[in-house]
C-alpha atoms as a PDB file:
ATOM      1  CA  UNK A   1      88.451  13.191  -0.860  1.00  0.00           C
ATOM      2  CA  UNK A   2      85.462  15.114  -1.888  1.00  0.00           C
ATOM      3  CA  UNK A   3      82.865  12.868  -0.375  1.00  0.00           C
ATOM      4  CA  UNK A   4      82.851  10.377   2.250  1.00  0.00           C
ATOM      5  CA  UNK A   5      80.585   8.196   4.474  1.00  0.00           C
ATOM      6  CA  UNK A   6      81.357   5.937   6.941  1.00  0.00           C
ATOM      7  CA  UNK A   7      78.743   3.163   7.696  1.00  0.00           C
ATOM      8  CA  UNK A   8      75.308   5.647   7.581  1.00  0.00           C
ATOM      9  CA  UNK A   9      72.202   4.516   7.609  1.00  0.00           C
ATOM     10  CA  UNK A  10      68.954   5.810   7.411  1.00  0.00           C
ATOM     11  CA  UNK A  11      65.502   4.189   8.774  1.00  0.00           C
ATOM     12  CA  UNK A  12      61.822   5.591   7.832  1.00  0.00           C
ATOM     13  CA  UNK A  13      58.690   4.954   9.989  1.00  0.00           C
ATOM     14  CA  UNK A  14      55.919   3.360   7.746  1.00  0.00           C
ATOM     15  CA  UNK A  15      53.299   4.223  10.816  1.00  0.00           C
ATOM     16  CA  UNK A  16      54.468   1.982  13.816  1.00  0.00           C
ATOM     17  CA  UNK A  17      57.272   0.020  11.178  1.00  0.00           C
ATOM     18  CA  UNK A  18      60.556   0.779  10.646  1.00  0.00           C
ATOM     19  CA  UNK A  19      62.134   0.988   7.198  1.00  0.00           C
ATOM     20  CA  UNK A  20      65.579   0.770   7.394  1.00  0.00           C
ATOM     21  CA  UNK A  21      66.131   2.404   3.401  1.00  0.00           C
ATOM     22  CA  UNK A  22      70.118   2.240   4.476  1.00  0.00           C
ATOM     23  CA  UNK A  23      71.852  -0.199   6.173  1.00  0.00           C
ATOM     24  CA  UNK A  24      75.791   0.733   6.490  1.00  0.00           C
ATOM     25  CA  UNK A  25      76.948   2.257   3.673  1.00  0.00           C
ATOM     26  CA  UNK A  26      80.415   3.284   3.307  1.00  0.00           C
ATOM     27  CA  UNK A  27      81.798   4.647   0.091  1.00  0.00           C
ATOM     28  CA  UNK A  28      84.407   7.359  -1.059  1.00  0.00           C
ATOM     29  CA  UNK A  29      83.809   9.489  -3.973  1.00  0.00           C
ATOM     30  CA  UNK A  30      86.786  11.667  -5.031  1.00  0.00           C
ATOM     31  CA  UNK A  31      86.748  15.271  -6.914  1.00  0.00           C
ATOM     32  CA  UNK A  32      86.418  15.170 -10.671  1.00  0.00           C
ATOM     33  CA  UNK A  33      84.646  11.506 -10.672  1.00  0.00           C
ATOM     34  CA  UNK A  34      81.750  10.297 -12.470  1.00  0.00           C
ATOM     35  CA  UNK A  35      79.827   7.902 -10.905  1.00  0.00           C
ATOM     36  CA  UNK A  36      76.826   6.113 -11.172  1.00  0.00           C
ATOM     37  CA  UNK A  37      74.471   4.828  -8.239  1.00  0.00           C
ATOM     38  CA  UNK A  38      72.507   2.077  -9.769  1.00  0.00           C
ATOM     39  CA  UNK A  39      69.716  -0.657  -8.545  1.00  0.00           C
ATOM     40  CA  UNK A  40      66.123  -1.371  -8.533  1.00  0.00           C
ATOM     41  CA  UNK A  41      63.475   0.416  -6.504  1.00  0.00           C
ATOM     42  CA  UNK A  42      63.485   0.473  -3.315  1.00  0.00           C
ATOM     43  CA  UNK A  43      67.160  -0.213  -3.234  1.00  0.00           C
ATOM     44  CA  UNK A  44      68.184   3.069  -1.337  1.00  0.00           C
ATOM     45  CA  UNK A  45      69.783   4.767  -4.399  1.00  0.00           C
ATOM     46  CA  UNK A  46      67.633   7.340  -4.362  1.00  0.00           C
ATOM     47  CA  UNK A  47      67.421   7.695  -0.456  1.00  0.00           C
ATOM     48  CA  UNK A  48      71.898   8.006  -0.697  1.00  0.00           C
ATOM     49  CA  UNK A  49      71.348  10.454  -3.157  1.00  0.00           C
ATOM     50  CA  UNK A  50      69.430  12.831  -0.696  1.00  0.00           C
ATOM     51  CA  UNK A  51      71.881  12.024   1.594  1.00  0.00           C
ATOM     52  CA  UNK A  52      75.302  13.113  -0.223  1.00  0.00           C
ATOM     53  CA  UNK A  53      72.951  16.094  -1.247  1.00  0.00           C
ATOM     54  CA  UNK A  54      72.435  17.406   1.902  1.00  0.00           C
ATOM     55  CA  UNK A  55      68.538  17.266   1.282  1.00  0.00           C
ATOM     56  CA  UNK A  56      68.143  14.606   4.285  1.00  0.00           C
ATOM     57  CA  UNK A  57      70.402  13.678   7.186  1.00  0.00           C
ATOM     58  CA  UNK A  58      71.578   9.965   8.112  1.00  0.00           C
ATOM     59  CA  UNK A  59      70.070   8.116  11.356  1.00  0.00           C
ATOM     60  CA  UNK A  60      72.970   6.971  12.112  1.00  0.00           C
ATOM     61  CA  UNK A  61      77.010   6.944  10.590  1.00  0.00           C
ATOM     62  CA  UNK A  62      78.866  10.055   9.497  1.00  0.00           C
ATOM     63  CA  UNK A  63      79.164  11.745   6.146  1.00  0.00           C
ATOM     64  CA  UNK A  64      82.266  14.107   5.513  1.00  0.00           C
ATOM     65  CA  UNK A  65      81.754  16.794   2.878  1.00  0.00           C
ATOM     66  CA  UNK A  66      84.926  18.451   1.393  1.00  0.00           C
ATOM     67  CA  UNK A  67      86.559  17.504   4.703  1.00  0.00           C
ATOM     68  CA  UNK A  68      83.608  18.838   6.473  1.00  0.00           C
ATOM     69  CA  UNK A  69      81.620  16.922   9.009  1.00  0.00           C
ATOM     70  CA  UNK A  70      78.074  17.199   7.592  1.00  0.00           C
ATOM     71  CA  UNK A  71      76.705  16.684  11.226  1.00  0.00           C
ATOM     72  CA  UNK A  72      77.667  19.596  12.523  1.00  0.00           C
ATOM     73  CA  UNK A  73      76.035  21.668  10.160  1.00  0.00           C
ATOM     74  CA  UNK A  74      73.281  23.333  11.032  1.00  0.00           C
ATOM     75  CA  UNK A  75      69.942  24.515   8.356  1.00  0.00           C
ATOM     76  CA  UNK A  76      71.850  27.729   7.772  1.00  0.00           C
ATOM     77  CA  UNK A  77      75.147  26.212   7.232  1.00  0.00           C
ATOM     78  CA  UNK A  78      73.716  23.219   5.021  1.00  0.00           C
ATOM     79  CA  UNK A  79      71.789  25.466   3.044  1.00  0.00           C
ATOM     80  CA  UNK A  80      74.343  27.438   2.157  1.00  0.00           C
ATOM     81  CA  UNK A  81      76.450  24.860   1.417  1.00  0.00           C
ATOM     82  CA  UNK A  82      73.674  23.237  -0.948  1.00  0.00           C
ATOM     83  CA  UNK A  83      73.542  26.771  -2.820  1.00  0.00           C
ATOM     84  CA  UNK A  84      77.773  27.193  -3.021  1.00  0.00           C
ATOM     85  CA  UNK A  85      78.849  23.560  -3.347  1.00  0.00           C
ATOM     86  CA  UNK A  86      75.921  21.348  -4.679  1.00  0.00           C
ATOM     87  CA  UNK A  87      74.194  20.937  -7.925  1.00  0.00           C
ATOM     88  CA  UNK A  88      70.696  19.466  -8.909  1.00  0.00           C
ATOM     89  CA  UNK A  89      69.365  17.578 -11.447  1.00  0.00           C
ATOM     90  CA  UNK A  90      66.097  16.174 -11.748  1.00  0.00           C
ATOM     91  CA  UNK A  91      63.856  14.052 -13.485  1.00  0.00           C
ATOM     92  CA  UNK A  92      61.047  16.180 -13.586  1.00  0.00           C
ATOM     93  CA  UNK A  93      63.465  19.229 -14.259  1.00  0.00           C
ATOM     94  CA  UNK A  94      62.297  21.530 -11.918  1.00  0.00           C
ATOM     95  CA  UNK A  95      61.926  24.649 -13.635  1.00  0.00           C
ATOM     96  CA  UNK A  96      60.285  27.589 -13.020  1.00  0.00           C
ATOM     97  CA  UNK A  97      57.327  27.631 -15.506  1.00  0.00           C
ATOM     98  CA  UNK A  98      57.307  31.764 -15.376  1.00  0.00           C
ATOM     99  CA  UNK A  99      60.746  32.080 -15.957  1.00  0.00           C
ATOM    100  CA  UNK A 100      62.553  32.250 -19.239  1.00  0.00           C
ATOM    101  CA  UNK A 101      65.619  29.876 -19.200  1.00  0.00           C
ATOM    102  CA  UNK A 102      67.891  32.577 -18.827  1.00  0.00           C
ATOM    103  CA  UNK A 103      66.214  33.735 -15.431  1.00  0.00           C
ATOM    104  CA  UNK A 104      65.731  30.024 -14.281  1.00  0.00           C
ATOM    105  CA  UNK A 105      69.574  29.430 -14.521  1.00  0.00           C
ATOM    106  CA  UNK A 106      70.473  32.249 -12.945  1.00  0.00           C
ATOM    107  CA  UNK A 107      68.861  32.018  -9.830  1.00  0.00           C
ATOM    108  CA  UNK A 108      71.070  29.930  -7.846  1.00  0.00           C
ATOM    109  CA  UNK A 109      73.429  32.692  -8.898  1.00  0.00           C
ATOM    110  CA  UNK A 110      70.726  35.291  -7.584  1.00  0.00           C
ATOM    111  CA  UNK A 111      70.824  33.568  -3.883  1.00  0.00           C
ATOM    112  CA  UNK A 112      74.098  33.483  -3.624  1.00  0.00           C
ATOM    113  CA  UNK A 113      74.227  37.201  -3.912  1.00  0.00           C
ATOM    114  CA  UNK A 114      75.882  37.310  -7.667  1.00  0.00           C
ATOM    115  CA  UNK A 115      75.999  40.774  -9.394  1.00  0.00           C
ATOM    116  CA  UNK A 116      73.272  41.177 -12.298  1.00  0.00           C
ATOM    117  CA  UNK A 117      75.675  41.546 -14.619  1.00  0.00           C
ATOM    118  CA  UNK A 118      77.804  38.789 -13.591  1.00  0.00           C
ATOM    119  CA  UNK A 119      74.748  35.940 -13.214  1.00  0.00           C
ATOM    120  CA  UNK A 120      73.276  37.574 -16.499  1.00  0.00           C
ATOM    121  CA  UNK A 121      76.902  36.726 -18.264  1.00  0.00           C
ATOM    122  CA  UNK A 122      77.083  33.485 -16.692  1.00  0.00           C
ATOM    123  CA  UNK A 123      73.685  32.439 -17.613  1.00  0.00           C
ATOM    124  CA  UNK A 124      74.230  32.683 -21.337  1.00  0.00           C
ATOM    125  CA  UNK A 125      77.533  31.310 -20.800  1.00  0.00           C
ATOM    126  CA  UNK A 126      76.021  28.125 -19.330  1.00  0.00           C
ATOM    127  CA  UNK A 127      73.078  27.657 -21.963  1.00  0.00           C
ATOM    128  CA  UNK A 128      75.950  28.218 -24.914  1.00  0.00           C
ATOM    129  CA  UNK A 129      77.829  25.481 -23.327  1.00  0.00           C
ATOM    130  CA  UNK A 130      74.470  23.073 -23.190  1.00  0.00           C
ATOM    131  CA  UNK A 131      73.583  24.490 -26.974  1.00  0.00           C
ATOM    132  CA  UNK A 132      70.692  26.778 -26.543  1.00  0.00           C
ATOM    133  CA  UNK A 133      72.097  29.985 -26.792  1.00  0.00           C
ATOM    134  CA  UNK A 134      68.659  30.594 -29.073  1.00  0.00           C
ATOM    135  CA  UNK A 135      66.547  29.625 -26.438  1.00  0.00           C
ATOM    136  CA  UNK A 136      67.523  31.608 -23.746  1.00  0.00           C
ATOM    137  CA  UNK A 137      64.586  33.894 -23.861  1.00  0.00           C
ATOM    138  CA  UNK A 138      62.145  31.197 -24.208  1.00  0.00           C
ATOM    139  CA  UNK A 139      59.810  30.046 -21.337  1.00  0.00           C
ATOM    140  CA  UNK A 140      59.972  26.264 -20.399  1.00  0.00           C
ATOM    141  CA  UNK A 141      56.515  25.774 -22.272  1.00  0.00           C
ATOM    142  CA  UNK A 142      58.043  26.657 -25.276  1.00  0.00           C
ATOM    143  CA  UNK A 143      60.654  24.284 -24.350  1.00  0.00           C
ATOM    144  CA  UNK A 144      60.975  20.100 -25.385  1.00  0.00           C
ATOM    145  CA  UNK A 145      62.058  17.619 -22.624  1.00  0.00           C
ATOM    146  CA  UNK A 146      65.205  17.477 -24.055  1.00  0.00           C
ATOM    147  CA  UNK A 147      65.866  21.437 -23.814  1.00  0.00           C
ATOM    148  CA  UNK A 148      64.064  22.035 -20.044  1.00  0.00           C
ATOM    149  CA  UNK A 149      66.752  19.118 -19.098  1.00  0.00           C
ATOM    150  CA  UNK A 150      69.402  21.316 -20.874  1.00  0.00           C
ATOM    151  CA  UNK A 151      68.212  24.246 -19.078  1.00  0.00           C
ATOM    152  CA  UNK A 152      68.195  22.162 -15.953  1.00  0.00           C
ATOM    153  CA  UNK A 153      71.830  20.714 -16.188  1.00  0.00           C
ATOM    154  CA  UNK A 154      72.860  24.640 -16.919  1.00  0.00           C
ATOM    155  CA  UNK A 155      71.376  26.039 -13.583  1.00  0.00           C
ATOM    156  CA  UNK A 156      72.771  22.876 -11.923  1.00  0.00           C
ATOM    157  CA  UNK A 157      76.122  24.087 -12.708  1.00  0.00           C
ATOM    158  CA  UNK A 158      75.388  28.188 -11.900  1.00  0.00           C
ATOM    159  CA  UNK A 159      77.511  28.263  -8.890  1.00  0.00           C
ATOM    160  CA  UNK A 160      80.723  26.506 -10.307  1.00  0.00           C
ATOM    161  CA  UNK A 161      79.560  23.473  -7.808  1.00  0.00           C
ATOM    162  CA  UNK A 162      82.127  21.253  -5.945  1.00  0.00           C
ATOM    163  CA  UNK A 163      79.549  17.758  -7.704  1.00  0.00           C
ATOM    164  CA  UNK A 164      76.397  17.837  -9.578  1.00  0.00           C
ATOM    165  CA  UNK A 165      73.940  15.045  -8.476  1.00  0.00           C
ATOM    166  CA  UNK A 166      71.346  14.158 -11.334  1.00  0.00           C
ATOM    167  CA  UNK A 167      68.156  11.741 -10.421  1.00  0.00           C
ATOM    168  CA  UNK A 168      67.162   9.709 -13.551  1.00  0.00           C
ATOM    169  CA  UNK A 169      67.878  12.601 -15.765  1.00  0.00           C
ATOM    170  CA  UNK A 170      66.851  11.007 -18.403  1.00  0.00           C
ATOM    171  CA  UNK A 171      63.467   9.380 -17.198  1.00  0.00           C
ATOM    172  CA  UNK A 172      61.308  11.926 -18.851  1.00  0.00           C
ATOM    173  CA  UNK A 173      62.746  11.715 -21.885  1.00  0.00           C
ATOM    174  CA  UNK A 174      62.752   9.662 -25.265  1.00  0.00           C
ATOM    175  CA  UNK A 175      65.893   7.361 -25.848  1.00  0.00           C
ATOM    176  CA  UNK A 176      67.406   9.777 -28.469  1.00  0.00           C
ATOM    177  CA  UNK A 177      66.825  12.787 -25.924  1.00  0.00           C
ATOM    178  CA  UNK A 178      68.329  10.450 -23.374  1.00  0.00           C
ATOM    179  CA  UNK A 179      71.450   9.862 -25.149  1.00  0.00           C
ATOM    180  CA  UNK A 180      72.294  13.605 -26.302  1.00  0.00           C
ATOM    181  CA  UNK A 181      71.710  14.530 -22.733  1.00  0.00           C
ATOM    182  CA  UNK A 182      74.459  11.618 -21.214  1.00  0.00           C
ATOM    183  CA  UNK A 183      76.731  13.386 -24.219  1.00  0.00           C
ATOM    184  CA  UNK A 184      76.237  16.743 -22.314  1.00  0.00           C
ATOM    185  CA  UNK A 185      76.882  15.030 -19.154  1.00  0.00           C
ATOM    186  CA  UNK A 186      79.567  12.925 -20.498  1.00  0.00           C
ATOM    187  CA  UNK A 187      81.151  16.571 -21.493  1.00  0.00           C
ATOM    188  CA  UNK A 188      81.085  17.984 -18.380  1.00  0.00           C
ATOM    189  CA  UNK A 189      82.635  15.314 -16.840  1.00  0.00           C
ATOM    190  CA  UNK A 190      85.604  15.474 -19.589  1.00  0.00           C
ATOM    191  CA  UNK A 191      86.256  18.953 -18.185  1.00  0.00           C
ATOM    192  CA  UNK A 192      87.009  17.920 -14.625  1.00  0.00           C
ATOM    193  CA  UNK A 193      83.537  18.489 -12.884  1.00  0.00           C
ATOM    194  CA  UNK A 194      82.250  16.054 -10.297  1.00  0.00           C
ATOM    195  CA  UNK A 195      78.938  14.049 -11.501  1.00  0.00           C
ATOM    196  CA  UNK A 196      77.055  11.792  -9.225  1.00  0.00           C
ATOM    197  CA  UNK A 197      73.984   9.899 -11.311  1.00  0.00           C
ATOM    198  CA  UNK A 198      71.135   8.141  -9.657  1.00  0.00           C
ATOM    199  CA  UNK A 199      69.879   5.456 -12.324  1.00  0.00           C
ATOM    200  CA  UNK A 200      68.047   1.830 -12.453  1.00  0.00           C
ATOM    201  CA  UNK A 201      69.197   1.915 -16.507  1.00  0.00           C
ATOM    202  CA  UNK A 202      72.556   0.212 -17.381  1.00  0.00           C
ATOM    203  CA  UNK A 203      72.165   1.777 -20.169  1.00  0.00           C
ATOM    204  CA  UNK A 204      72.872   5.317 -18.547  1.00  0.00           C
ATOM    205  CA  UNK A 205      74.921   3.946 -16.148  1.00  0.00           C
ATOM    206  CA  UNK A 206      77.476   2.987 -18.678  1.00  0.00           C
ATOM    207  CA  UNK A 207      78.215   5.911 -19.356  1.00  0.00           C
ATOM    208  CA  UNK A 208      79.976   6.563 -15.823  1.00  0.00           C
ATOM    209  CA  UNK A 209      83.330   5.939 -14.973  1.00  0.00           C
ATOM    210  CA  UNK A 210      82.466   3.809 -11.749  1.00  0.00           C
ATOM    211  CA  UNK A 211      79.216   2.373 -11.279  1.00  0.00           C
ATOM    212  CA  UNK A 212      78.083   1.839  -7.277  1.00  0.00           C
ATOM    213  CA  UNK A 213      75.267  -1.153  -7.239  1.00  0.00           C
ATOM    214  CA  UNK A 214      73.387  -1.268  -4.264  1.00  0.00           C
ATOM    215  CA  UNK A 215      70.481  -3.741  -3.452  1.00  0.00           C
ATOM    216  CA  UNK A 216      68.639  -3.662  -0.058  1.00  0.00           C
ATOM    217  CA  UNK A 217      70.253  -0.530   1.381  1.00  0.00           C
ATOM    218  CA  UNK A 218      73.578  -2.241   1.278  1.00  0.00           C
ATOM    219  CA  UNK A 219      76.498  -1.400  -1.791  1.00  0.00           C
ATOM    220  CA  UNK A 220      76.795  -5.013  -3.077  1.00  0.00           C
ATOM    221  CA  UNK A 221      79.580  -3.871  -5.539  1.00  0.00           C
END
């Protein structure tokens, strides 16, 4: 099993209030799924997301990672496991503004201590596979929505990644966008790679294989 939790749940202080943005989650996710976590806001989606990223650690519960238990990680260890084993996809995309797309995608590749000539290779490799192997040169202002989200799903997957966790990667863009970008996603996920999607649109997540609901902090189905 590639990811699993066992009844976390994570609480926020709102001054002298505590959210509780979890409350017991337990779920199993296994390698070469793609899943969708869907609900409203404010439904902790977002919040589990962070979680099984390694971006934010549980109050309480456990959360295994490739067989490893993400508690007794430490910032070095998770970091470094966020860079190996963990892609990201965003909303807002995330890019570099300075950086052509070639550079932006390969600098996951660049922290992980990659060869030039490897993470150059591997960069154009990736924005071939995501259909801009014109744009490579091209800075993200000279970029639509539609390609700075290509450019984003490429980087996400510079490192060969054990999953790739996407945010509403489609809230920034128009419908038609929205749908060539699922295809890419859809794609991916044909090939074997792991795909974790954080959406409120059914719309999107339809085009999982499992859907996760979860209302209140709780999974509901």
């Amino acid at each position: 099993m590639l990811i699993r939790t066992d009844n976390i749940t994570k609480t926020y202080m709102a001054g002298t209030v505590a959210v509780v943005a979890l409350d017991g989650v337990t779920v199993d996710i296994g390698k070469g799924e793609y899943v969708a976590l869907m609900g409203p806001s404010g439904s902790g989606k977002s919040t589990l997301m962070h979680l099984l990223g390694c971006l934010d650690t549980p109050t309480s519960g456990r959360y295994w990672f490739n067989d490893r238990d993400i508690s007794t990680l430490d910032d070095i260890e998770l970091a470094h496991l966020r860079n190996r084993e963990i892609g990201f996809v965003f909303q807002s995309f995330n890019l570099l503004p300075r950086l052509s797309a070639r550079a932006n995608v390969q600098l996951p590749m660049l922290y992980a201590g990659m060869p030039v000539r490897e993470r150059q290779a591997r960069a154009a490799e990736l924005l071939e596979m995501v259909g801009l192997k014109d744009r490579m040169t091209h800075n993200p202002n000279e970029l639509s929505g539609g390609e700075m989200q290509r450019v984003a799903i490429a980087r996400a997957f510079a490192n060969r990644p054990s999953v790739v966790l996407a945010d509403e990667p489609t809230g920034n863009l128009d419908s038609k966008t929205g749908v060539e970008i699922m295809r890419i996603f859809g794609s991916l996920a044909e090939k074997g790679n792991t795909i974790i999607l954080v959406t409120h649109d059914q719309a999107v997540a339809g085009h999982a294989r499992r859907i996760i609901h979860l209302a209140d902090g709780k999974i509901v189905t």
